[in-house]
PDB file of N, CA and C in Angstrom:
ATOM      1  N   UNK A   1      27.736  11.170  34.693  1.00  0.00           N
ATOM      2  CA  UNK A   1      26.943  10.243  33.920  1.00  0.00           C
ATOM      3  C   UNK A   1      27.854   9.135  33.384  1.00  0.00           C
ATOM      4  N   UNK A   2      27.432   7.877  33.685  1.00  0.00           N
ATOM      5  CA  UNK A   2      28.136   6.597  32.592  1.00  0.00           C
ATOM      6  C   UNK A   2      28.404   6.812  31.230  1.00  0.00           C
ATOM      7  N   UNK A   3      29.107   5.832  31.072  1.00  0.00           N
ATOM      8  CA  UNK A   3      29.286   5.920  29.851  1.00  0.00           C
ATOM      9  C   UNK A   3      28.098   5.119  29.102  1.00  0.00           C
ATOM     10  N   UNK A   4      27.758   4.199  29.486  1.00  0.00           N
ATOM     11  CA  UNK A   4      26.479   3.673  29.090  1.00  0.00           C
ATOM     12  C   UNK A   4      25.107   4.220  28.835  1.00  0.00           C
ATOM     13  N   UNK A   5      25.104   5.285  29.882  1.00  0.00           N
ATOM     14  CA  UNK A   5      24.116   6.469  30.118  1.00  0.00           C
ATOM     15  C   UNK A   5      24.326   7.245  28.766  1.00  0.00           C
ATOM     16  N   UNK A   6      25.555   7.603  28.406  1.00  0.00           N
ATOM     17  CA  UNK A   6      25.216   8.417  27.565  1.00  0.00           C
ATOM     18  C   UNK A   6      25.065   7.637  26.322  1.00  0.00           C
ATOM     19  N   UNK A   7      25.393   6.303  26.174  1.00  0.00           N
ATOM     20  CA  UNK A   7      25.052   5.902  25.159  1.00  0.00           C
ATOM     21  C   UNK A   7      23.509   5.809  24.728  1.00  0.00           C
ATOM     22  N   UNK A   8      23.250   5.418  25.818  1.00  0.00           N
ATOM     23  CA  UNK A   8      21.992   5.354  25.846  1.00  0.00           C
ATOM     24  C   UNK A   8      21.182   6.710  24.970  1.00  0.00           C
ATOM     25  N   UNK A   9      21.653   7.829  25.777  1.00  0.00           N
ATOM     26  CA  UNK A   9      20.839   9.034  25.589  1.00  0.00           C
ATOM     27  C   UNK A   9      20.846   8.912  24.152  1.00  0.00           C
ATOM     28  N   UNK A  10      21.824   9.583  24.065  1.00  0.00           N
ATOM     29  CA  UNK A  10      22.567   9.288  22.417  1.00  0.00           C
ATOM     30  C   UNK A  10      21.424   8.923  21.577  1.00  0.00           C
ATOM     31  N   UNK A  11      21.374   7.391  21.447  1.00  0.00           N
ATOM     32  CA  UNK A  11      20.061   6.109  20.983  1.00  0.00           C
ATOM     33  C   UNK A  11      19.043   6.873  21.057  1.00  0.00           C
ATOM     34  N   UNK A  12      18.479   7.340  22.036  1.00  0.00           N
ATOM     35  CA  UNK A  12      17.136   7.649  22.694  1.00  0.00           C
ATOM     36  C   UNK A  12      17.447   8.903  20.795  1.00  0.00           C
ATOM     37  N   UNK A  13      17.674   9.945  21.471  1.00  0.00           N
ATOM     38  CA  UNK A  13      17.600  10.974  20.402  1.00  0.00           C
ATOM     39  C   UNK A  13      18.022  10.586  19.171  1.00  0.00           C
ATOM     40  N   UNK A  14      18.622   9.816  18.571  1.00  0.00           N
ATOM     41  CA  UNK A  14      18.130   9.461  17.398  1.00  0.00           C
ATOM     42  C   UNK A  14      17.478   9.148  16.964  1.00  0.00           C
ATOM     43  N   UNK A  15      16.831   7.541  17.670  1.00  0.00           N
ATOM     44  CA  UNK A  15      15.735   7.269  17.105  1.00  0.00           C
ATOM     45  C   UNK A  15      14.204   7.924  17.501  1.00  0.00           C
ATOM     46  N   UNK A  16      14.554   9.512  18.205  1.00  0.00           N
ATOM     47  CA  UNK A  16      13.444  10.398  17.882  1.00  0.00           C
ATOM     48  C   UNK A  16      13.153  11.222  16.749  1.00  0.00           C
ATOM     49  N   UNK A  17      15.174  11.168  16.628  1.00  0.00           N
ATOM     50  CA  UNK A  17      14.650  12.075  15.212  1.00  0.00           C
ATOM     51  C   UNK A  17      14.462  11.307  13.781  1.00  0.00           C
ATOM     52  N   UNK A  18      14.706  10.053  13.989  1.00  0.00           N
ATOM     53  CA  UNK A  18      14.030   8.895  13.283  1.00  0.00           C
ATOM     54  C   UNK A  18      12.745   9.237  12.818  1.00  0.00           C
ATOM     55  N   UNK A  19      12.030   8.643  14.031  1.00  0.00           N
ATOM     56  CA  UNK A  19      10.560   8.684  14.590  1.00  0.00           C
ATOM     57  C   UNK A  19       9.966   9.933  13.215  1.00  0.00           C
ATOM     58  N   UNK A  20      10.843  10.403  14.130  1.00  0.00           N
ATOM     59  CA  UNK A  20       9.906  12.246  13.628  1.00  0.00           C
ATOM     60  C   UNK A  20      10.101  12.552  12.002  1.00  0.00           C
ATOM     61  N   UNK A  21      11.151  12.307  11.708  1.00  0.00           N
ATOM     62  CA  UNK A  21      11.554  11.867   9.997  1.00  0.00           C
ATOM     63  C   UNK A  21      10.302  11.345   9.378  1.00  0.00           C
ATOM     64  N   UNK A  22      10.289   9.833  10.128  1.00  0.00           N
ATOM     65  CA  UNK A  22       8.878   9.264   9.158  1.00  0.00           C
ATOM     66  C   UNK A  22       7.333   9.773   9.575  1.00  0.00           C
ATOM     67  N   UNK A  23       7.201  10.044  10.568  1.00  0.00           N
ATOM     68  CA  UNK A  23       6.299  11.012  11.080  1.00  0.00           C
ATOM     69  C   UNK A  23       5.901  12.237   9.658  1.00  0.00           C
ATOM     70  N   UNK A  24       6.783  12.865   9.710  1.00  0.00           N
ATOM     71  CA  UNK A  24       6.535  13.989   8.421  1.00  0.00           C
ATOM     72  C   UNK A  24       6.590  13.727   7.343  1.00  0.00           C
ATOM     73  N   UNK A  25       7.310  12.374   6.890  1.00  0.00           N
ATOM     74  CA  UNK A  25       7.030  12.035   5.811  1.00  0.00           C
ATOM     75  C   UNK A  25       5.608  11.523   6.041  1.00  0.00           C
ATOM     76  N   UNK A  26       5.186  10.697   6.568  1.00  0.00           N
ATOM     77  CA  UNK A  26       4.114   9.989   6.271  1.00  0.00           C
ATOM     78  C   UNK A  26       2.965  10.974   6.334  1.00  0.00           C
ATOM     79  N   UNK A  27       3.208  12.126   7.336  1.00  0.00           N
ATOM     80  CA  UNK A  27       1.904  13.405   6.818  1.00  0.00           C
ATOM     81  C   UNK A  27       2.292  14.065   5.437  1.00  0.00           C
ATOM     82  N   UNK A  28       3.519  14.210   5.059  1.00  0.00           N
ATOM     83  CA  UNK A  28       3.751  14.394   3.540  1.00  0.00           C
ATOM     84  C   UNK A  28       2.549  13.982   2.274  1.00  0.00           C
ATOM     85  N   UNK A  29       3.061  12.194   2.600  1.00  0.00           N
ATOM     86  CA  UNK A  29       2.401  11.538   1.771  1.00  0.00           C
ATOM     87  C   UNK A  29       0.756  11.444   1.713  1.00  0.00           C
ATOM     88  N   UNK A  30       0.151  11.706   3.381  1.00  0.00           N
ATOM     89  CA  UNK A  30      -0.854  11.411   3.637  1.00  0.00           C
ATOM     90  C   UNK A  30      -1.436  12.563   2.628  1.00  0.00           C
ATOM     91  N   UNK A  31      -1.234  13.917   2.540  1.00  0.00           N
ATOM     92  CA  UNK A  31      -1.971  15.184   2.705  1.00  0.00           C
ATOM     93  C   UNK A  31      -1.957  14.488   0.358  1.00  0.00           C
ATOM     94  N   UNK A  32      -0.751  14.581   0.722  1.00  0.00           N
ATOM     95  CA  UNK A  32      -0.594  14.009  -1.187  1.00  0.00           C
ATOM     96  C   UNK A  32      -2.011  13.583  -2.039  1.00  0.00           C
ATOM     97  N   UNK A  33      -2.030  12.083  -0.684  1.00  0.00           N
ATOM     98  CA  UNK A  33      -2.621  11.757  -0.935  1.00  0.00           C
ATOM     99  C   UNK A  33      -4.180  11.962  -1.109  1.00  0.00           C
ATOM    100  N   UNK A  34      -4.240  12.262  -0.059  1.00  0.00           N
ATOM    101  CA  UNK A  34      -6.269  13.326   0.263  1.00  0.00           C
ATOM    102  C   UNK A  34      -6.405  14.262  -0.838  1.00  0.00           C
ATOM    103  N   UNK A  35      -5.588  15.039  -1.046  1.00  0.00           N
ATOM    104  CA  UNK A  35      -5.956  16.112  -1.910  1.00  0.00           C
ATOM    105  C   UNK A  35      -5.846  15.926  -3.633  1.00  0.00           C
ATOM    106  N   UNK A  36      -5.101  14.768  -3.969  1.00  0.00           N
ATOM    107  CA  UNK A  36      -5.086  14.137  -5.200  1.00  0.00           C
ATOM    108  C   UNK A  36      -6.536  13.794  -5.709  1.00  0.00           C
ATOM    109  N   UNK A  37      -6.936  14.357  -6.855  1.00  0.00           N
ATOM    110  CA  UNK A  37      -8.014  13.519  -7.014  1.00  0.00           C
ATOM    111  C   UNK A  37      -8.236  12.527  -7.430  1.00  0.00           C
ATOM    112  N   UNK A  38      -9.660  11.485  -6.958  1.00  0.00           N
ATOM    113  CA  UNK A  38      -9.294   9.908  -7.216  1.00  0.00           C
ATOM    114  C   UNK A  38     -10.257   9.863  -8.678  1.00  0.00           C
ATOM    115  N   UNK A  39      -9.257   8.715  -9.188  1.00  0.00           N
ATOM    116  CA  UNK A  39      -9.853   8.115 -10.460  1.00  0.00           C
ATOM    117  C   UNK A  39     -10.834   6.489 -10.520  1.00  0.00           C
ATOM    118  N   UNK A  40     -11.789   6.592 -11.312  1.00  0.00           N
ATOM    119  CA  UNK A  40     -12.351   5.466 -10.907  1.00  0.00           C
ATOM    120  C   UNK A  40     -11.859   5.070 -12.617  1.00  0.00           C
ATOM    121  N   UNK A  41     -11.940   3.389 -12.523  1.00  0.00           N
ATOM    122  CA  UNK A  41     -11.531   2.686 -13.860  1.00  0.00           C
ATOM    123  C   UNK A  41     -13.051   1.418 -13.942  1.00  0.00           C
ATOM    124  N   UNK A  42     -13.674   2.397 -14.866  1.00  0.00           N
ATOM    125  CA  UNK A  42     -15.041   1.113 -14.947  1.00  0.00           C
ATOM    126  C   UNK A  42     -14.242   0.030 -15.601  1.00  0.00           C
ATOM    127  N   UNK A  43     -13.247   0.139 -16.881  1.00  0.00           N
ATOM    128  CA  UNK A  43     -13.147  -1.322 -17.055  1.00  0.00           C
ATOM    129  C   UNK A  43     -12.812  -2.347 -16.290  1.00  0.00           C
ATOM    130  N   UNK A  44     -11.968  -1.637 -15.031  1.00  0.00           N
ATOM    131  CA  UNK A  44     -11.594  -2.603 -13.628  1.00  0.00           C
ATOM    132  C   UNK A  44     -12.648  -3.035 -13.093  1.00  0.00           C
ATOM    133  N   UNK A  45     -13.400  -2.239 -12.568  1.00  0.00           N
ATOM    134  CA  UNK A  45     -14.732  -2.582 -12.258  1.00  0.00           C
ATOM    135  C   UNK A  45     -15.419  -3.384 -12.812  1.00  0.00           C
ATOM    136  N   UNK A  46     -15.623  -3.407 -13.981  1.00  0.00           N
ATOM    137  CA  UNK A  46     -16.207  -4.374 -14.919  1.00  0.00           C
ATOM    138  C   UNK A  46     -15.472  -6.394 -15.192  1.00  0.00           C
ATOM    139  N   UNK A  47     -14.390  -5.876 -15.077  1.00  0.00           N
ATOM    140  CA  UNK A  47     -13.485  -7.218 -15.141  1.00  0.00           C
ATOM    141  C   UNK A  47     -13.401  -7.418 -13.520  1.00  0.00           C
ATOM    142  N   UNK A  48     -13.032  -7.009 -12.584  1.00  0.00           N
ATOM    143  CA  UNK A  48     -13.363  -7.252 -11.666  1.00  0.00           C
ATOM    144  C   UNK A  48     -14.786  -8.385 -11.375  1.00  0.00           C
ATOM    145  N   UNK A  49     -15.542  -7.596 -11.932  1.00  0.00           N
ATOM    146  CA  UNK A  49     -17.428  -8.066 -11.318  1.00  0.00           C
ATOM    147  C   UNK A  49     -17.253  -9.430 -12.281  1.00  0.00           C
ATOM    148  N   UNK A  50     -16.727  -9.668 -13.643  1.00  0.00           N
ATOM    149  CA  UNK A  50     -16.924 -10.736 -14.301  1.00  0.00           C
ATOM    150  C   UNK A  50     -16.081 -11.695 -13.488  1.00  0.00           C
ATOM    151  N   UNK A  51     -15.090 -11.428 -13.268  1.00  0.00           N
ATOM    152  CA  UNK A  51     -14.394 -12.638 -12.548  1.00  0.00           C
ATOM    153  C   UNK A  51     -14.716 -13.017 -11.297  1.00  0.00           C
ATOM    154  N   UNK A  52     -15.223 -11.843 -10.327  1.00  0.00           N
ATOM    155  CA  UNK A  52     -15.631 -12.345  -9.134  1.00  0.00           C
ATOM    156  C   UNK A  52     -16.951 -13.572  -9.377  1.00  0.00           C
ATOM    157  N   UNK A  53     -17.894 -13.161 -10.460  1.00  0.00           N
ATOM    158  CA  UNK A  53     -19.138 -14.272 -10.727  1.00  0.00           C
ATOM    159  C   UNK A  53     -18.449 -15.417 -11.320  1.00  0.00           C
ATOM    160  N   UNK A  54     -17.139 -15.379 -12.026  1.00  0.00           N
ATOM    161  CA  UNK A  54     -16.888 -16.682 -12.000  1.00  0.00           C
ATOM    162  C   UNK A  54     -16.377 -17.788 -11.317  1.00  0.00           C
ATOM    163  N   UNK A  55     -15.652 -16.592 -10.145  1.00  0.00           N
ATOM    164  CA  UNK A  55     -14.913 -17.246  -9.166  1.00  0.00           C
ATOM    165  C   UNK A  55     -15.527 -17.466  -7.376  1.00  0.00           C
ATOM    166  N   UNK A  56     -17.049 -17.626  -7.866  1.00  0.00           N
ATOM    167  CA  UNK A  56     -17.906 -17.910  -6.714  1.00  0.00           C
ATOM    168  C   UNK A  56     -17.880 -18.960  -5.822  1.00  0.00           C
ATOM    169  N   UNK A  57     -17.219 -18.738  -4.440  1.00  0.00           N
ATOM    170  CA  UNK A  57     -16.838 -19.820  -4.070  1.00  0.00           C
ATOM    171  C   UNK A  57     -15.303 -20.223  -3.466  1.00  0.00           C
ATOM    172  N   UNK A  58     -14.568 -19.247  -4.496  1.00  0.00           N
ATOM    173  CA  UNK A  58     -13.085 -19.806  -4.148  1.00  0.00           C
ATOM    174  C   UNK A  58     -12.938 -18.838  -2.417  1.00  0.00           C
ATOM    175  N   UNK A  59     -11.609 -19.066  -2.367  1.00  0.00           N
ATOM    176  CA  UNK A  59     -11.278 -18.219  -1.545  1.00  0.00           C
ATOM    177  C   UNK A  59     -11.148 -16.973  -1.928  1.00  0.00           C
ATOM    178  N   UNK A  60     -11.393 -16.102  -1.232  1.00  0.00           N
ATOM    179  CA  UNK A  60     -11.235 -14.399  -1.137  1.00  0.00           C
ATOM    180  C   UNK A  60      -9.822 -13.883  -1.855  1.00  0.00           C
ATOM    181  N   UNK A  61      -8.516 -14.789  -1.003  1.00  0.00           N
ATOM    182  CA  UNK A  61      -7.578 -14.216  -2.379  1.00  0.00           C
ATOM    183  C   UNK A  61      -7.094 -14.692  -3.562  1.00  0.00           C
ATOM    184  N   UNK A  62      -7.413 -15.706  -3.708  1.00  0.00           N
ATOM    185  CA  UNK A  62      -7.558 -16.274  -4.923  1.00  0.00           C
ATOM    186  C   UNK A  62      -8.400 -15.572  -6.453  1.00  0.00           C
ATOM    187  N   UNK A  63      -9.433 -15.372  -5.605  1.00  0.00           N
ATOM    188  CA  UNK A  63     -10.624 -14.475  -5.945  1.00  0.00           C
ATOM    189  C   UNK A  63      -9.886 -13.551  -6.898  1.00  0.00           C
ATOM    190  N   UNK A  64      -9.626 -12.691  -6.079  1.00  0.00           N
ATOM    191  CA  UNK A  64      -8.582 -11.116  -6.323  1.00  0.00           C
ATOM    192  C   UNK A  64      -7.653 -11.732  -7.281  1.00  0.00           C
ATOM    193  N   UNK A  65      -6.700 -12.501  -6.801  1.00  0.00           N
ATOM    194  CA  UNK A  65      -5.385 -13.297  -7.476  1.00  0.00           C
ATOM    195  C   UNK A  65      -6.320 -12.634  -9.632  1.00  0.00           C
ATOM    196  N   UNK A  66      -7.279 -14.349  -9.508  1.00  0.00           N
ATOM    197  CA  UNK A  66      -7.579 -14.205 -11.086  1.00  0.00           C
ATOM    198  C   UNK A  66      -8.401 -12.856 -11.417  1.00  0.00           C
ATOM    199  N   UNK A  67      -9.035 -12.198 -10.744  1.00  0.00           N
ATOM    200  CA  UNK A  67      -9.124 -11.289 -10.955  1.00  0.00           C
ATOM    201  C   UNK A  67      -8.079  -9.791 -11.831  1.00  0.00           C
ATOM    202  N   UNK A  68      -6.793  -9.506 -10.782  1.00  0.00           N
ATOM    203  CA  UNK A  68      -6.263  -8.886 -11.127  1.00  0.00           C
ATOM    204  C   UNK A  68      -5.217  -9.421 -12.134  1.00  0.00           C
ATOM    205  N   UNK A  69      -5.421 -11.153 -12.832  1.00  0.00           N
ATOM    206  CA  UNK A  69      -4.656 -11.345 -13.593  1.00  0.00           C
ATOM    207  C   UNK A  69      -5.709 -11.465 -15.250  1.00  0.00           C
ATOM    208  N   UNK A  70      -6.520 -11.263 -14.966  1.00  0.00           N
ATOM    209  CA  UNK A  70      -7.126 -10.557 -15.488  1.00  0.00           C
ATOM    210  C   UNK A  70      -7.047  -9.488 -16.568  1.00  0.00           C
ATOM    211  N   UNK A  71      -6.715  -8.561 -15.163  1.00  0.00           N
ATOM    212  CA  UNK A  71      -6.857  -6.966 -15.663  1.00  0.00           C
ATOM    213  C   UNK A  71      -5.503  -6.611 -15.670  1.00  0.00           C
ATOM    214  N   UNK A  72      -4.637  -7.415 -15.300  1.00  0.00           N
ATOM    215  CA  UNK A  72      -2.742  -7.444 -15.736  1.00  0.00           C
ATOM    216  C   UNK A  72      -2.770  -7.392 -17.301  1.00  0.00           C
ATOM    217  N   UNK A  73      -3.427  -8.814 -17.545  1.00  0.00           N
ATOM    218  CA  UNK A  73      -2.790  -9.051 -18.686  1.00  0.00           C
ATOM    219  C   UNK A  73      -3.588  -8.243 -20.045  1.00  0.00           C
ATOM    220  N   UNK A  74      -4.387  -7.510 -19.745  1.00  0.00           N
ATOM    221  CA  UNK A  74      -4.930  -6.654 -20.705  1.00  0.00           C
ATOM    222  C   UNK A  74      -3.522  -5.745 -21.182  1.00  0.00           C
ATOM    223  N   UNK A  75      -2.503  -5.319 -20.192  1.00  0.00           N
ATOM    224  CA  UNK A  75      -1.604  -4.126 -20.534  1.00  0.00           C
ATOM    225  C   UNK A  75      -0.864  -4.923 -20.939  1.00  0.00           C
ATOM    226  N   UNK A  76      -0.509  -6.310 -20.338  1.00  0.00           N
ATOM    227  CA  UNK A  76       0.993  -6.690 -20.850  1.00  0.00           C
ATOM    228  C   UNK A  76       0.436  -8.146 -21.629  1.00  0.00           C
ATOM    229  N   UNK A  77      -0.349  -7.577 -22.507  1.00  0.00           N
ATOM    230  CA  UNK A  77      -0.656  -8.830 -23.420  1.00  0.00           C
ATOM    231  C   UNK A  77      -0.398 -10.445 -23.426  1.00  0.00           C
ATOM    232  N   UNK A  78      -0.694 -10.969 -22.299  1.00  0.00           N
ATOM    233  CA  UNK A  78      -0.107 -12.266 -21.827  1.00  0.00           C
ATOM    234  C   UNK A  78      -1.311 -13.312 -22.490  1.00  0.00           C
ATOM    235  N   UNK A  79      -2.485 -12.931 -22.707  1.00  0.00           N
ATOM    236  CA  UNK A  79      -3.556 -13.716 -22.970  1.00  0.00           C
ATOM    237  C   UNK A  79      -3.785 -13.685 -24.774  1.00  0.00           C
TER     238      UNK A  79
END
């Protein structure tokens, strides 16, 4: 076998066991995630729905943008 050949191989099997690394992490996180239970936040919801009626019209992320600055600045008192 070359020497190139085996470099090659080499490559090949690492970045399987790469691959396979984030592979299990990401079913890690996935399963985390499914089985966590989800929380709903009406006041998001609520500030959400007010800003989307005010922001009728804009673009879609813009939209979101004042929206979630919004519901930012409730925690970090900016308003």
């Amino acid at each position: 076998m070359k020497k190139n050949d085996l470099f090659l191989a080499n490559f090949m099997l690492q970045d399987q066991f790469i691959i396979s690394a984030y592979k299990k992490r990401t079913e890690i996180l996935k399963k985390k995630v499914v089985s966590s239970p989800f929380e709903i936040c009406l006041e998001r919801a609520r500030l959400f729905t007010e800003s989307y009626k005010k922001t009728k019209g804009e673009p879609q992320v813009i939209r979101f943008a004042k929206a979630m600055e919004g519901w930012i600045s409730i925690f970090i008192h900016i308003t």
